[in-house]
C-alpha atoms as a PDB file:
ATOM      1  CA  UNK A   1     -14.513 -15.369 -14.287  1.00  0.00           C
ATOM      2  CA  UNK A   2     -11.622 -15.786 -11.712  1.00  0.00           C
ATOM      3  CA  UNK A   3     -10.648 -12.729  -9.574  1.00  0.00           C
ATOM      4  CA  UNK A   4      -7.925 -10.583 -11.031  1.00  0.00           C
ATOM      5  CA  UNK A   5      -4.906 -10.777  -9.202  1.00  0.00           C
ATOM      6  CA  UNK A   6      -4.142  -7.881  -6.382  1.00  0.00           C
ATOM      7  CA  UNK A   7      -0.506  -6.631  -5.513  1.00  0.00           C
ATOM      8  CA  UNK A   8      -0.426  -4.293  -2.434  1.00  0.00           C
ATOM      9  CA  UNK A   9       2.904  -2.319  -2.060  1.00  0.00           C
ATOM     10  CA  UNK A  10       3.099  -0.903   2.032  1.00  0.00           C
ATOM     11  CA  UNK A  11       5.798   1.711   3.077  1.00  0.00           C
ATOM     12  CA  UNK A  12       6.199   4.843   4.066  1.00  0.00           C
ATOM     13  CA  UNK A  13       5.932   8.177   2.430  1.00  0.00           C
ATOM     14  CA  UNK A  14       8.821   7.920   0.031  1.00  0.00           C
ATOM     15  CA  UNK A  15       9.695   5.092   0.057  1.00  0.00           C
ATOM     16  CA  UNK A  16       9.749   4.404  -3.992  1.00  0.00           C
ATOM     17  CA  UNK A  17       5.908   3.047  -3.957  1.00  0.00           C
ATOM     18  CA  UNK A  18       4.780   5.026  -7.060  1.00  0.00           C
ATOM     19  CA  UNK A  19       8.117   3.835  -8.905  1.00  0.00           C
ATOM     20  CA  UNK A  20       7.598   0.288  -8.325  1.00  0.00           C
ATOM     21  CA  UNK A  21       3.747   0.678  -9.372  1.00  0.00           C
ATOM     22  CA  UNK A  22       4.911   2.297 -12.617  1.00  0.00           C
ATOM     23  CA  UNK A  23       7.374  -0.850 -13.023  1.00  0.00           C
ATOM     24  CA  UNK A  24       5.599  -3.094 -12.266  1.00  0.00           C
ATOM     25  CA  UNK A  25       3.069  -1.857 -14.813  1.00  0.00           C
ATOM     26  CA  UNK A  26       6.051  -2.173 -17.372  1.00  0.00           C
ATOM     27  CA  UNK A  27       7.025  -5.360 -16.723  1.00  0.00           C
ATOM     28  CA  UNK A  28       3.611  -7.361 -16.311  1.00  0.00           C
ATOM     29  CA  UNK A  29       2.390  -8.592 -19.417  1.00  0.00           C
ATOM     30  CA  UNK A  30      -1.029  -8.295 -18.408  1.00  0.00           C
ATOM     31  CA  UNK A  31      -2.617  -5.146 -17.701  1.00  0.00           C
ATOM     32  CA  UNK A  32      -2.324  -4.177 -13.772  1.00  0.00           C
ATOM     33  CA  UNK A  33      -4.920  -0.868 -12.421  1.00  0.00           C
ATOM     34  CA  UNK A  34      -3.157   1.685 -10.452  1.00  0.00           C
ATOM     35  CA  UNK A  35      -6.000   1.725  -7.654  1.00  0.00           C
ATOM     36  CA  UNK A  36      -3.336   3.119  -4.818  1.00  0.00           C
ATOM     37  CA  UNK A  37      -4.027   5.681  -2.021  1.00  0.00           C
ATOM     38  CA  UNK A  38      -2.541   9.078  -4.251  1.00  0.00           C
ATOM     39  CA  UNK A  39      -5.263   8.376  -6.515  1.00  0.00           C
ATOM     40  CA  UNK A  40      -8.029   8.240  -4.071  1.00  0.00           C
ATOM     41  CA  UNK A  41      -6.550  11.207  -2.366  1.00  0.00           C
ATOM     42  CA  UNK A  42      -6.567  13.390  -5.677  1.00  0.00           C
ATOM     43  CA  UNK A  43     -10.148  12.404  -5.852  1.00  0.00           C
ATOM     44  CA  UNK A  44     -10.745  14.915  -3.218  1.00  0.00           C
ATOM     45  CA  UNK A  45     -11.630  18.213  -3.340  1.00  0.00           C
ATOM     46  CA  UNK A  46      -8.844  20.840  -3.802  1.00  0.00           C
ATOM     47  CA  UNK A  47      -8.933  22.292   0.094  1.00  0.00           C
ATOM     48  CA  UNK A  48      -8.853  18.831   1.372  1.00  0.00           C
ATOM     49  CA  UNK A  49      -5.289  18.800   0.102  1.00  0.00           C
ATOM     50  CA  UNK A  50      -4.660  22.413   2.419  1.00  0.00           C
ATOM     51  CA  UNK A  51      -4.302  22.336   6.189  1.00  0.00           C
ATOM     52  CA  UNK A  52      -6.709  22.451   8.313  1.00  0.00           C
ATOM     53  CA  UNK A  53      -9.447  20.077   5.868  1.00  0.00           C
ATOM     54  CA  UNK A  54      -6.132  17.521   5.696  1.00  0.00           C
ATOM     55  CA  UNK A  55      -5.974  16.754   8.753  1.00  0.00           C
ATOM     56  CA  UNK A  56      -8.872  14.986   8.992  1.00  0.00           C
ATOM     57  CA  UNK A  57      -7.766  12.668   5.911  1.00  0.00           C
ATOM     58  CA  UNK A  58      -4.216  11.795   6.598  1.00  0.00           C
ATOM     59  CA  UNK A  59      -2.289  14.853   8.185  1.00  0.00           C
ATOM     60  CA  UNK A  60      -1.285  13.745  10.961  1.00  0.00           C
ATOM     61  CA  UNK A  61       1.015  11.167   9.448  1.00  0.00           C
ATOM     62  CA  UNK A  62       0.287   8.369  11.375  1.00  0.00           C
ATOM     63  CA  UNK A  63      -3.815   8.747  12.347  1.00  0.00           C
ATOM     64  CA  UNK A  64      -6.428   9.399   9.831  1.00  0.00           C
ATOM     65  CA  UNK A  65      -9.105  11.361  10.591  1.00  0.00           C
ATOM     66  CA  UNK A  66     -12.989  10.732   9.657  1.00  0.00           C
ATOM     67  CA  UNK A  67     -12.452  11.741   6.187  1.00  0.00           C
ATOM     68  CA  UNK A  68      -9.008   9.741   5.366  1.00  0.00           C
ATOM     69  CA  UNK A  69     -10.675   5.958   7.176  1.00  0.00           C
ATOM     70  CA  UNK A  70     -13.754   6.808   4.791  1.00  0.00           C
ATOM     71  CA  UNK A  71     -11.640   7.154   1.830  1.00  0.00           C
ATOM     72  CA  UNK A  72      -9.846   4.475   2.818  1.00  0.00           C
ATOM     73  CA  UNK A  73     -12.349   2.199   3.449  1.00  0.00           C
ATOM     74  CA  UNK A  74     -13.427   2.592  -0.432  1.00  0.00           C
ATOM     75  CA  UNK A  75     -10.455   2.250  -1.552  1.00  0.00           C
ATOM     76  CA  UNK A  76     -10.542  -1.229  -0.587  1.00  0.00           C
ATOM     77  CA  UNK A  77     -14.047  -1.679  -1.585  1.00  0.00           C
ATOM     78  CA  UNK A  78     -13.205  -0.618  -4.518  1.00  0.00           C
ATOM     79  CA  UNK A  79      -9.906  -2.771  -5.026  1.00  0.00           C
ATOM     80  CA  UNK A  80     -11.713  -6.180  -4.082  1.00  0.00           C
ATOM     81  CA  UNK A  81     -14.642  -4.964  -6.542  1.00  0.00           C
ATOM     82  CA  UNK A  82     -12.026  -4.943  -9.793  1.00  0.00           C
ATOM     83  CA  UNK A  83     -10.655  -8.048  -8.554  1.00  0.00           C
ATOM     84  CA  UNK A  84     -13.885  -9.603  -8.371  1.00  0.00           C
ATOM     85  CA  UNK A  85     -14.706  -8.269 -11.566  1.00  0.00           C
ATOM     86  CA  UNK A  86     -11.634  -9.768 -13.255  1.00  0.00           C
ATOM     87  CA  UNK A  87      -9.107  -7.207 -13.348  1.00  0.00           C
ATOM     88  CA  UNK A  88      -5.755  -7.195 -11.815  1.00  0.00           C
ATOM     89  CA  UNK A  89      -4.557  -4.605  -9.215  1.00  0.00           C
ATOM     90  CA  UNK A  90      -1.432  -2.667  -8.071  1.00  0.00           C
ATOM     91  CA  UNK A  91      -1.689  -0.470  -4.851  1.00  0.00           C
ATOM     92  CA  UNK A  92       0.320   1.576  -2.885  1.00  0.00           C
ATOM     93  CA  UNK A  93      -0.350   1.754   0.736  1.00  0.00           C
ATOM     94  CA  UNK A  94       0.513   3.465   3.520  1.00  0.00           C
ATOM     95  CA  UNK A  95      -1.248   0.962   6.674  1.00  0.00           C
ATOM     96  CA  UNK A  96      -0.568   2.677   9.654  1.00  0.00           C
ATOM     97  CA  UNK A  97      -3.629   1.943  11.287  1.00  0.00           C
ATOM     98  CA  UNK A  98      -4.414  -1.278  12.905  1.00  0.00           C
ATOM     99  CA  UNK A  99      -8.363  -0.668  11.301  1.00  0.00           C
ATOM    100  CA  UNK A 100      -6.768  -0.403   7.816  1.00  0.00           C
ATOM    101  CA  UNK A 101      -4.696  -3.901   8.246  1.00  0.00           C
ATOM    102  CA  UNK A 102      -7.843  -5.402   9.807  1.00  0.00           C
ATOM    103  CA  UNK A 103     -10.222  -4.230   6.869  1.00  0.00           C
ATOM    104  CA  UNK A 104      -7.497  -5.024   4.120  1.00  0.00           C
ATOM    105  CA  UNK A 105      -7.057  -8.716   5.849  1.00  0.00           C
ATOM    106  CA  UNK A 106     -10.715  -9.511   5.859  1.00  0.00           C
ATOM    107  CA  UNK A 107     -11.079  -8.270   2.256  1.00  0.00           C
ATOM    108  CA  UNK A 108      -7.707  -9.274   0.321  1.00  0.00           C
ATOM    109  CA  UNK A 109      -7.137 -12.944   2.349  1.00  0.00           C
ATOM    110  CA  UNK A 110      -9.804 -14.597  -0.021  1.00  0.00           C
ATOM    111  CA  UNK A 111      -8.199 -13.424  -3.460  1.00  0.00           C
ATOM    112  CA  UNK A 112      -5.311 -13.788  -5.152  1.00  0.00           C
ATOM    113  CA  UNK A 113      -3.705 -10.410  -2.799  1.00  0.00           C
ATOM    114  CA  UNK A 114       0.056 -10.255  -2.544  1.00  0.00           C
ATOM    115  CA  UNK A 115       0.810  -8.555   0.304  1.00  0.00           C
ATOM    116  CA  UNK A 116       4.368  -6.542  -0.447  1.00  0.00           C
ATOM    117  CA  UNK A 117       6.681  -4.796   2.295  1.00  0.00           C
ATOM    118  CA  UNK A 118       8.503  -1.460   0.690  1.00  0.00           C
ATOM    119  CA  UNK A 119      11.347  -0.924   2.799  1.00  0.00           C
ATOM    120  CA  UNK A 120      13.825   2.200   2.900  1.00  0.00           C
ATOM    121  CA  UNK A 121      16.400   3.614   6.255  1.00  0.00           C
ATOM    122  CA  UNK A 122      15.427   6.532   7.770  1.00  0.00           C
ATOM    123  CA  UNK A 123      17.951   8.833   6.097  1.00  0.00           C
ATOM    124  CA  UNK A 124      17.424   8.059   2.929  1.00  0.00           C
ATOM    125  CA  UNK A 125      13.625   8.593   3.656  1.00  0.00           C
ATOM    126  CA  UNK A 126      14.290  12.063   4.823  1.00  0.00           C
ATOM    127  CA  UNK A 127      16.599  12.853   1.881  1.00  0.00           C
ATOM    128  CA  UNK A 128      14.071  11.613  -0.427  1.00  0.00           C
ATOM    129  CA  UNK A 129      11.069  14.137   1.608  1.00  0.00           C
ATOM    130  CA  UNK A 130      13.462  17.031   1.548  1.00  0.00           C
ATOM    131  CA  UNK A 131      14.189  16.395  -2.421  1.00  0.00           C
ATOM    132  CA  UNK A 132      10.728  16.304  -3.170  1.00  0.00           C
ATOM    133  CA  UNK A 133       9.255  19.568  -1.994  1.00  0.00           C
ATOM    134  CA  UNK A 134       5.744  18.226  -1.967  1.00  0.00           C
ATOM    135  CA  UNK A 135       5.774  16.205   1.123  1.00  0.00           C
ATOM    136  CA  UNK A 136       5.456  17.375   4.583  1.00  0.00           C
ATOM    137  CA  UNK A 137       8.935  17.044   6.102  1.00  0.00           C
ATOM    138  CA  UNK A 138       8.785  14.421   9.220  1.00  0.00           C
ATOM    139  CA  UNK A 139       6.355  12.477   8.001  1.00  0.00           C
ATOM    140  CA  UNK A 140       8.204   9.672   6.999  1.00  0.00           C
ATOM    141  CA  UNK A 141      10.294   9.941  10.245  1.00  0.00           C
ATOM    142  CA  UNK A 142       6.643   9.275  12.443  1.00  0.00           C
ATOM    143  CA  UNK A 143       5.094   6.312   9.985  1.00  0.00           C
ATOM    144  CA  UNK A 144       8.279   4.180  10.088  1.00  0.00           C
ATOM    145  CA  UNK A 145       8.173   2.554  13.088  1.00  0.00           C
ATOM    146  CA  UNK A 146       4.215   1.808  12.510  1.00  0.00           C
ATOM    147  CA  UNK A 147       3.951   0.979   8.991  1.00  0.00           C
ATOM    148  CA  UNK A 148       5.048  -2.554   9.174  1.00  0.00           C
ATOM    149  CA  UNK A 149       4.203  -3.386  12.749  1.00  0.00           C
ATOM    150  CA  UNK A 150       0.834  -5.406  11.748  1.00  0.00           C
ATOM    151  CA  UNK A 151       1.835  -7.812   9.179  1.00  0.00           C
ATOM    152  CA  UNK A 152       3.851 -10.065   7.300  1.00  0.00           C
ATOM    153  CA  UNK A 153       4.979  -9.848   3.504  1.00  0.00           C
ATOM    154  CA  UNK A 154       5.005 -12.053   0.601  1.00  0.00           C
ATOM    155  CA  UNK A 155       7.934 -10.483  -0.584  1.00  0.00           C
ATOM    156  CA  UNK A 156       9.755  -7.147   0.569  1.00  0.00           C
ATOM    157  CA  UNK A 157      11.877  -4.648  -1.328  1.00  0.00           C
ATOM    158  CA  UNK A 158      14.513  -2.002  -0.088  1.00  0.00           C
ATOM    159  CA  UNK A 159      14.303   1.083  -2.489  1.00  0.00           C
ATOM    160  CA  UNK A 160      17.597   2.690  -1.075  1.00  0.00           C
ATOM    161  CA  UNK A 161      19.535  -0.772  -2.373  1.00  0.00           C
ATOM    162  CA  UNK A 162      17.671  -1.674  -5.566  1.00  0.00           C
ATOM    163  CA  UNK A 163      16.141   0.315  -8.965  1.00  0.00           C
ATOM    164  CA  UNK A 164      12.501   0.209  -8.947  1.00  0.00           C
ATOM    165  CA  UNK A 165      12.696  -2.745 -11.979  1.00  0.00           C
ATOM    166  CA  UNK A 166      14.395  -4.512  -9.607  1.00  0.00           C
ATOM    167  CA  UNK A 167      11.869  -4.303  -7.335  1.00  0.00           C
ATOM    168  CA  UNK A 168       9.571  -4.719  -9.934  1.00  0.00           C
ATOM    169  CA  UNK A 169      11.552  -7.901 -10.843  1.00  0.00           C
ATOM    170  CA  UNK A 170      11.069  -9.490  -6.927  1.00  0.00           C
ATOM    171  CA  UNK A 171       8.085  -8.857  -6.807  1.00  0.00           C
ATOM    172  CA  UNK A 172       7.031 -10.205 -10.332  1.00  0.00           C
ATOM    173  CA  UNK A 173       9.026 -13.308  -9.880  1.00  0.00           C
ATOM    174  CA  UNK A 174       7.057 -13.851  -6.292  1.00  0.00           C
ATOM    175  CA  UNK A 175       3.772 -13.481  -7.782  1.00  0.00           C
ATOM    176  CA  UNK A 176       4.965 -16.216 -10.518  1.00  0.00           C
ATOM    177  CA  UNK A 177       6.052 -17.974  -7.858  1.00  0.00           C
ATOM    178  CA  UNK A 178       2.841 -19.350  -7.003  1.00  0.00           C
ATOM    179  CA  UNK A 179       0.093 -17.953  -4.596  1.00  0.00           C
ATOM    180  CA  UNK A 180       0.039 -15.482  -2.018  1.00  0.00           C
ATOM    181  CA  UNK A 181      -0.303 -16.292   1.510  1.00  0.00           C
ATOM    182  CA  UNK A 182       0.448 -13.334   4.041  1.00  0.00           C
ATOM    183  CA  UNK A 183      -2.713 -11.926   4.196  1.00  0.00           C
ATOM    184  CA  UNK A 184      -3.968 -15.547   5.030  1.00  0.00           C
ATOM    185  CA  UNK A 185      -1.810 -16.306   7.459  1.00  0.00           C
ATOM    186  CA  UNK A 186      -2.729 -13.119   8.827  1.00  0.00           C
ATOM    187  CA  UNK A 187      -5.924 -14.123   8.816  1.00  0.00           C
ATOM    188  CA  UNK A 188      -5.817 -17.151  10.643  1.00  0.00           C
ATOM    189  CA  UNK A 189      -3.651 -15.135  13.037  1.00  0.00           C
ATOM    190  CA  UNK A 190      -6.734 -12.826  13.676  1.00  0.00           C
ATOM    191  CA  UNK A 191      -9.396 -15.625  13.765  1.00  0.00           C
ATOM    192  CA  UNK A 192      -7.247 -17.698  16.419  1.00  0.00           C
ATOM    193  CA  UNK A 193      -7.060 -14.528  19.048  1.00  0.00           C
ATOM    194  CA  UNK A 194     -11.061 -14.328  18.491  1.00  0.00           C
ATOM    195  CA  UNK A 195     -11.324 -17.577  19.965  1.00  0.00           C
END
């Protein structure tokens, strides 16, 4: 059985990731998991969610403690596992540590992994954090200028200039396209500096 295909949306906090997993769900005929980073988060126990136990998962915005590189590191264990397995894959991301990009490069380069940039200014960002009343105010504001700082895209989206079909629509129409190849060039990048 060939590996299911894998789409992995990066961005910020708010930055219209959940929207474009729930259109992209829409629009692809075939069925697509929602294996993203929320969904491994609600996994945890209820204080994890609570200061101080969140630090140590992803409270500090831009550094993960023990508890968020574990869960982390499953996540993407368990991504390449239903791709493996035959079934295809959206996640949202939030990479903003080099360990992350490393571990999702030496996992995702060898399948069918498209490797999608979700882009959104600052002030819409903020608007968005300050609309939403469930997300720590700043946060946004400290992962932009790390989030995409590792890697290239196969395709790239701005949420504050297009509907979340229309994202959905890019991105669909790159994956038809033909296959991915960020993560691999990535990948060569990464085995060329080991030499």
């Amino acid at each position: 059985m060939p590996p299911g295909t894998i789409i992995i949306l990066n961005g910020t906090s708010s930055s219209g990731k959940t929207s474009i997993v729930h259109a992209l769900q829409n629009a692809l005929a075939e069925p697509y998991l929602d294996a993203g980073l929320d969904k491994f988060i609600w996994m945890l126990p209820a204080r994890y969610l609570e200061r101080p136990l969140w630090d140590d998962v992803l409270g500090k915005a831009t550094r993960a403690g023990d508890a968020g590189h574990a869960l982390v590191r499953g996540m993407h264990h368990a991504i390449e596992a239903l791709s493996r397995a035959g079934s295809n894959v959206i996640a949202d991301h939030v990479l903003v540590e080099p360990a992350w990009w490393e571990d999702c490069i030496r996992r995702f380069a060898p399948l069918p992994a498209y490797l999608v940039g979700v882009r959104c200014p600052l002030p819409v960002l903020e608007e968005r954090e300050k609309a939403r009343r469930n997300r720590t105010l700043g946060q946004a504001r400290a992962q932009l200028p790390v989030v995409h700082g590792h890697g290239i895209y196969d395709v790239e989206v701005d949420t504050s200039r297009l509907t979340p079909e229309e994202c959905a629509r890019n991105i669909v129409a790159r994956v038809h396209s033909g296959p991915p190849s960020a993560l691999r060039e990535l990948a060569n990048v990464a085995a060329n500096g080991r030499k």
